[in-house]
PDB file of N, CA and C in Angstrom:
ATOM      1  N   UNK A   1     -46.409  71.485-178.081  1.00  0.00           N
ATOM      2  CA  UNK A   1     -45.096  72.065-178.319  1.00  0.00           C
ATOM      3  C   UNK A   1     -45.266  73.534-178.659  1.00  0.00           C
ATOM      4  N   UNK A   2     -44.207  74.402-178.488  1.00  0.00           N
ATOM      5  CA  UNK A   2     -44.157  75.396-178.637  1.00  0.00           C
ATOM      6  C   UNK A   2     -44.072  76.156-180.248  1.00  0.00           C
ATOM      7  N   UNK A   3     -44.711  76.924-180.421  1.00  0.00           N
ATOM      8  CA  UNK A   3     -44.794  77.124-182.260  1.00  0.00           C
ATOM      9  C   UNK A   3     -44.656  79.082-182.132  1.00  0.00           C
ATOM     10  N   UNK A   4     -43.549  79.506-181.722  1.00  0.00           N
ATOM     11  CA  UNK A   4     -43.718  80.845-182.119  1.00  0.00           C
ATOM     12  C   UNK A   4     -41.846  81.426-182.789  1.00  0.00           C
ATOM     13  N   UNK A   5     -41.906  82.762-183.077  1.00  0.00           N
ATOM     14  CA  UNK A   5     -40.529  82.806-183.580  1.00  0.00           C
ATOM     15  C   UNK A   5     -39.866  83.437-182.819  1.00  0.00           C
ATOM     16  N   UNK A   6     -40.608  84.195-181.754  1.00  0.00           N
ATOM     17  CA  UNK A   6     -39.388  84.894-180.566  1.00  0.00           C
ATOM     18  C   UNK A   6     -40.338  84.678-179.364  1.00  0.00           C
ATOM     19  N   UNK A   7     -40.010  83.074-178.558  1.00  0.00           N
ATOM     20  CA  UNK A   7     -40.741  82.874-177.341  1.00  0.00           C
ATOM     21  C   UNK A   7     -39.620  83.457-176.432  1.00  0.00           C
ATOM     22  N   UNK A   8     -40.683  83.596-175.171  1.00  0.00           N
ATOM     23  CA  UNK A   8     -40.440  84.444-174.040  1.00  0.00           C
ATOM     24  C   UNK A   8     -38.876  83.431-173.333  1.00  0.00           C
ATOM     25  N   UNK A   9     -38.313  83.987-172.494  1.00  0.00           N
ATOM     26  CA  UNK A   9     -37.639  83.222-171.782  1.00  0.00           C
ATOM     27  C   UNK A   9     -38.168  82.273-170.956  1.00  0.00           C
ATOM     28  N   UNK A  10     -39.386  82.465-170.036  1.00  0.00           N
ATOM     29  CA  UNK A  10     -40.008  81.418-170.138  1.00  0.00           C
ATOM     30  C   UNK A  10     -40.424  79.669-170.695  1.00  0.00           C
ATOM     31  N   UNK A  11     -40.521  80.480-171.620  1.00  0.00           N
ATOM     32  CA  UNK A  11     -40.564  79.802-172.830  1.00  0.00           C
ATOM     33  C   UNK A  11     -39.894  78.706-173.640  1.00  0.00           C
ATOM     34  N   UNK A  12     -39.018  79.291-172.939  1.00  0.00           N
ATOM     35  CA  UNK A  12     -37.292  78.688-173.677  1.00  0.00           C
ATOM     36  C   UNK A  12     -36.761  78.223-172.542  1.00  0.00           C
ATOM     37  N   UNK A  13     -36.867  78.357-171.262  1.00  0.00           N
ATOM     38  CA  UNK A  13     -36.973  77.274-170.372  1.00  0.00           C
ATOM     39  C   UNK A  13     -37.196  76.154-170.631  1.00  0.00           C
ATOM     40  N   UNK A  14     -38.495  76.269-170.643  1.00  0.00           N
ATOM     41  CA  UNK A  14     -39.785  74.976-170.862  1.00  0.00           C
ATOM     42  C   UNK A  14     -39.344  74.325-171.494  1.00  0.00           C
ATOM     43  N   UNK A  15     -39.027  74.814-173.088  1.00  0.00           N
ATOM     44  CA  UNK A  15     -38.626  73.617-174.348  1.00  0.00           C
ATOM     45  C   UNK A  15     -37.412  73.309-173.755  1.00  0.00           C
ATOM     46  N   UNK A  16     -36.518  73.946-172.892  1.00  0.00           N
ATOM     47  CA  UNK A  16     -35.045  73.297-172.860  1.00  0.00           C
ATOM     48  C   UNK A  16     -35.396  72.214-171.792  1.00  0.00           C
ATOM     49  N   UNK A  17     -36.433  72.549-170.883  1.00  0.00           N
ATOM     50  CA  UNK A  17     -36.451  71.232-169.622  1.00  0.00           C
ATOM     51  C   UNK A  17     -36.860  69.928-170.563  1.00  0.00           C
ATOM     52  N   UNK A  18     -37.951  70.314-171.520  1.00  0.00           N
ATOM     53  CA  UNK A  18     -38.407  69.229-172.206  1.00  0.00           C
ATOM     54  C   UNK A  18     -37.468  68.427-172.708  1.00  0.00           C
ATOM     55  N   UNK A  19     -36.563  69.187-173.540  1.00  0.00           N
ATOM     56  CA  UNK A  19     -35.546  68.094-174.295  1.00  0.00           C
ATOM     57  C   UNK A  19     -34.529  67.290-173.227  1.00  0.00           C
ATOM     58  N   UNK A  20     -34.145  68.365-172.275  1.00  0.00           N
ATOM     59  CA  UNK A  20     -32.987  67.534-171.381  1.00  0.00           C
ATOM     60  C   UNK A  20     -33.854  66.488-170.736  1.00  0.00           C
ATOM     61  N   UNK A  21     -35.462  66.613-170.895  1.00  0.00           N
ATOM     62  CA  UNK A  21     -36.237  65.054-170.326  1.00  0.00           C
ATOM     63  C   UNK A  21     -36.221  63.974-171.477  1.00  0.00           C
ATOM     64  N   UNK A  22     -36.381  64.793-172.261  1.00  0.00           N
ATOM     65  CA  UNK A  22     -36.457  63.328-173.420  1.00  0.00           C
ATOM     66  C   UNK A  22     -35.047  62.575-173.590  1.00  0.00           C
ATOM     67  N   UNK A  23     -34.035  63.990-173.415  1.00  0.00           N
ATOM     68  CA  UNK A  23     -32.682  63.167-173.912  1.00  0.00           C
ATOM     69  C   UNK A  23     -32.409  62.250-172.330  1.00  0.00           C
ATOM     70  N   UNK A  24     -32.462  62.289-171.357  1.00  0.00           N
ATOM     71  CA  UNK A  24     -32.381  61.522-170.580  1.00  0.00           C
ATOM     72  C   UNK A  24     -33.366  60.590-170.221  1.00  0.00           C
ATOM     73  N   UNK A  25     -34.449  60.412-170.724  1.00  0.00           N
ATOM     74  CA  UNK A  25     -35.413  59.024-171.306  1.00  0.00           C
ATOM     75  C   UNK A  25     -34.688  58.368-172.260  1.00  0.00           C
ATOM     76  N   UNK A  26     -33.961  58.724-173.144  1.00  0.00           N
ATOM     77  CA  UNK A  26     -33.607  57.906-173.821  1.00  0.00           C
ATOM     78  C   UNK A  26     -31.862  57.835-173.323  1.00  0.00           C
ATOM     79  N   UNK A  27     -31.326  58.194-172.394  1.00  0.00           N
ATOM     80  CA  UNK A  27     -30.336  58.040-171.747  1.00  0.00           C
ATOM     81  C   UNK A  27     -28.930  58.625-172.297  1.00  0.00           C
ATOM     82  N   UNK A  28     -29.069  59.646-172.808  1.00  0.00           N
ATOM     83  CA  UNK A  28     -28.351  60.717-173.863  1.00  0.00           C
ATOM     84  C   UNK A  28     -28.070  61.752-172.362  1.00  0.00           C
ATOM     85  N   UNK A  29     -26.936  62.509-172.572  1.00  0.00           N
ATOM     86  CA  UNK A  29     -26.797  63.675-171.570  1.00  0.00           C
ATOM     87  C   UNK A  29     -26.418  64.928-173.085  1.00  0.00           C
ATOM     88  N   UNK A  30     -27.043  65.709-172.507  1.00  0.00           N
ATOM     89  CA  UNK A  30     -26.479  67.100-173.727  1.00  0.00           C
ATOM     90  C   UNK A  30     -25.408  67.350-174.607  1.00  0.00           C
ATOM     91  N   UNK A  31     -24.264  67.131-173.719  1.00  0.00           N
ATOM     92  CA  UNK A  31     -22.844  66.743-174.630  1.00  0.00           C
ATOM     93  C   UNK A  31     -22.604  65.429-174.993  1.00  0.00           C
ATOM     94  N   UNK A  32     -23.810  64.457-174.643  1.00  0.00           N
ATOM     95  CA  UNK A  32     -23.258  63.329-175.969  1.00  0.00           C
ATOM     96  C   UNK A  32     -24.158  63.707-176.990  1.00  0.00           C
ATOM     97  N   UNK A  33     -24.964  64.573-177.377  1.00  0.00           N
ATOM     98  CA  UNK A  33     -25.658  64.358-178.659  1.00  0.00           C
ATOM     99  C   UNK A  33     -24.836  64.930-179.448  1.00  0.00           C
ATOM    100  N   UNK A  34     -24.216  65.582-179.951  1.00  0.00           N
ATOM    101  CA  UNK A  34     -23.135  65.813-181.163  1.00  0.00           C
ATOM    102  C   UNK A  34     -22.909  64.196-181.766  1.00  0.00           C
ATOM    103  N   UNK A  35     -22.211  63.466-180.739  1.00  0.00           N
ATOM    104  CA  UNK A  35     -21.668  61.932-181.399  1.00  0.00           C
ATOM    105  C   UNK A  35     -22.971  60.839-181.271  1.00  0.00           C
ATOM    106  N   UNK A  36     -23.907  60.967-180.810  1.00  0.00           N
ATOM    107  CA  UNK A  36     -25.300  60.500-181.185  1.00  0.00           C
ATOM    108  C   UNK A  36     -25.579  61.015-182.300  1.00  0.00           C
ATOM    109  N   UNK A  37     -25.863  62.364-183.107  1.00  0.00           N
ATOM    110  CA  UNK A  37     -26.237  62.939-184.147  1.00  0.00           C
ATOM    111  C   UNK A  37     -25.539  62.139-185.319  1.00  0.00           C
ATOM    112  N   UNK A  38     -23.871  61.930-185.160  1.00  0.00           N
ATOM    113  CA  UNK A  38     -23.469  61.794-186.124  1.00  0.00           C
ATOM    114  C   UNK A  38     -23.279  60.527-186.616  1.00  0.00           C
ATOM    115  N   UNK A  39     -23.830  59.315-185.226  1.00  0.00           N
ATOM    116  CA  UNK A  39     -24.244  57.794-185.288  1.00  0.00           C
ATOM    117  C   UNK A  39     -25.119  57.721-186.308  1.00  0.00           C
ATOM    118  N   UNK A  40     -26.559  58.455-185.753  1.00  0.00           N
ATOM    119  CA  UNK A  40     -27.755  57.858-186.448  1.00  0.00           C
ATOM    120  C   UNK A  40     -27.851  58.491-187.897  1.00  0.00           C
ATOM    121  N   UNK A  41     -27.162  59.852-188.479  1.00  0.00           N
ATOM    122  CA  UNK A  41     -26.752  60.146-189.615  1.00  0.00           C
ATOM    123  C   UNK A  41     -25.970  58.952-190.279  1.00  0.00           C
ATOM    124  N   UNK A  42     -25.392  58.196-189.669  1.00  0.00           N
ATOM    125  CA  UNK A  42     -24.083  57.355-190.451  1.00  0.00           C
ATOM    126  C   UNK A  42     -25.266  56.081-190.774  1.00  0.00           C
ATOM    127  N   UNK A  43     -25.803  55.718-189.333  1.00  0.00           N
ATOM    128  CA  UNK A  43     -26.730  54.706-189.813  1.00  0.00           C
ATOM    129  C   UNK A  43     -27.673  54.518-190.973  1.00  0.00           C
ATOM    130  N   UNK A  44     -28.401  55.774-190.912  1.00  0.00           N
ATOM    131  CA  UNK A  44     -29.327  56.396-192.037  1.00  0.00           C
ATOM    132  C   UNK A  44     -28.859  56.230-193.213  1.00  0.00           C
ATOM    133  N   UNK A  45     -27.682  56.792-193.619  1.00  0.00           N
ATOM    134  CA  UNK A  45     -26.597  56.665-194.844  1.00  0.00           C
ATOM    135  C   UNK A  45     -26.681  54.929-195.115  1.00  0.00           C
ATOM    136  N   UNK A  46     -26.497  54.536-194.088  1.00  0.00           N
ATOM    137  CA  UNK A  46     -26.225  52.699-194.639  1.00  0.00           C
ATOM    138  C   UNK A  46     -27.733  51.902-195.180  1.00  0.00           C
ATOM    139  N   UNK A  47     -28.401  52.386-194.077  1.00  0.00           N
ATOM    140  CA  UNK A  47     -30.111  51.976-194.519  1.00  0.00           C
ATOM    141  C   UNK A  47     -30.549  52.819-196.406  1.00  0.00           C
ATOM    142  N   UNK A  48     -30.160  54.154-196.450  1.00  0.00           N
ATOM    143  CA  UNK A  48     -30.452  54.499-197.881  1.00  0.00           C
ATOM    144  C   UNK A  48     -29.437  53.299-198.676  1.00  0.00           C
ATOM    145  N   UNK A  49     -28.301  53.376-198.945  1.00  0.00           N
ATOM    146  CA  UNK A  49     -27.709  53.031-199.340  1.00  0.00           C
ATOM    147  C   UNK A  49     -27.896  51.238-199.938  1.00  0.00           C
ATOM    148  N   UNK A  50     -28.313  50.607-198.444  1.00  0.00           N
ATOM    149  CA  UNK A  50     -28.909  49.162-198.665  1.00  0.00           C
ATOM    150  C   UNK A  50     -30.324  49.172-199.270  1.00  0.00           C
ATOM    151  N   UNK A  51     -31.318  50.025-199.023  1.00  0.00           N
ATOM    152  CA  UNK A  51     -32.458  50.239-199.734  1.00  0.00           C
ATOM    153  C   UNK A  51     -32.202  50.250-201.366  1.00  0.00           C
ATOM    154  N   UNK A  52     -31.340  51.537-201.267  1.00  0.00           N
ATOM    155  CA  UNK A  52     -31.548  51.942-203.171  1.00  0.00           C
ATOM    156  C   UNK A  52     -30.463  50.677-203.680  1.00  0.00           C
ATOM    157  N   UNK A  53     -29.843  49.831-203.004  1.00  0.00           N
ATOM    158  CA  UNK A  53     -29.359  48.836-203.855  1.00  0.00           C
ATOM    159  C   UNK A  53     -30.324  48.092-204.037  1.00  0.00           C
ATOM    160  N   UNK A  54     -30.890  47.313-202.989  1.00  0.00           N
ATOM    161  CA  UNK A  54     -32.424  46.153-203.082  1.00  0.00           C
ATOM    162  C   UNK A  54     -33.021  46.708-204.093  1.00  0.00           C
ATOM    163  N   UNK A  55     -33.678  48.258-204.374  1.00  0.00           N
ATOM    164  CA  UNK A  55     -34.581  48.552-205.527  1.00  0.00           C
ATOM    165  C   UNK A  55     -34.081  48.510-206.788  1.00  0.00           C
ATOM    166  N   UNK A  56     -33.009  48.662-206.622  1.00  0.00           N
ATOM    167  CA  UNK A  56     -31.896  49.360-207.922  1.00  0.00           C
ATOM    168  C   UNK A  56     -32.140  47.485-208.831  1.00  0.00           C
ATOM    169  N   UNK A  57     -31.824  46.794-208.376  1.00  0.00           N
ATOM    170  CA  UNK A  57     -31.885  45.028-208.373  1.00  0.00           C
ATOM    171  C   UNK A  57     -33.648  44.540-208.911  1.00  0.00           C
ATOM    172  N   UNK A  58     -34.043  45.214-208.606  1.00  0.00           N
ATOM    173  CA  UNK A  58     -35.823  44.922-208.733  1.00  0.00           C
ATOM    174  C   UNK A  58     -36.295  45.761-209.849  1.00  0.00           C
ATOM    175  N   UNK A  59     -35.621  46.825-210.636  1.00  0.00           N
ATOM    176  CA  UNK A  59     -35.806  48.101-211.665  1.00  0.00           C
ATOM    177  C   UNK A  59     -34.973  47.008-212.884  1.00  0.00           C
ATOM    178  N   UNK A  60     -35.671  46.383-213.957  1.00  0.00           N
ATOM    179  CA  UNK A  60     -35.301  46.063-214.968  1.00  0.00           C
ATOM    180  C   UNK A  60     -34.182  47.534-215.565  1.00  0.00           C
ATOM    181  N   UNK A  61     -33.201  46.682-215.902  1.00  0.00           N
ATOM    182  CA  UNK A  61     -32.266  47.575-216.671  1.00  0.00           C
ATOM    183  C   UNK A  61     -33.344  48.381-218.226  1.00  0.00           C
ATOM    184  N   UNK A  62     -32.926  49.478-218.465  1.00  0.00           N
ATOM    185  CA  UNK A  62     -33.216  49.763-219.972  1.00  0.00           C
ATOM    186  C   UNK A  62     -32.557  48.873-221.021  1.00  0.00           C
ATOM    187  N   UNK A  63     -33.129  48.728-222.537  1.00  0.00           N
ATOM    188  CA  UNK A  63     -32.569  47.992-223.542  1.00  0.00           C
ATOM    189  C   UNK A  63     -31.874  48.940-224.426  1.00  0.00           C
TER     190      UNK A  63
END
């Protein structure tokens, strides 16, 4: 992957072909990732949420 702070246009090609390959491996087109982003954010939220309850349940209260 690319690691600099002002790549060439070139450059910025490349990483853009890359992603529009990955997002269409995983079957995403460019303008659906906004409402993909804000799926797997929502999901994430429910997984913390069910986590820190399970632990919260397993943490003896203080006396």
């Amino acid at each position: 992957m690319f690691n600099k702070r002002n790549p060439s246009k070139e450059e910025l090609a490349a990483q853009q072909t890359i992603l529009l390959e990955h997002l269409a491996a995983m079957g995403l087109k460019p303008e659906d990732v906004p409402q993909a982003m804000q799926e797997l954010h929502r999901l994430i939220l429910a997984d913390l949420k069910r986590i820190h309850g399970h632990y919260k349940n397993l943490i003896p209260a203080a006396s």
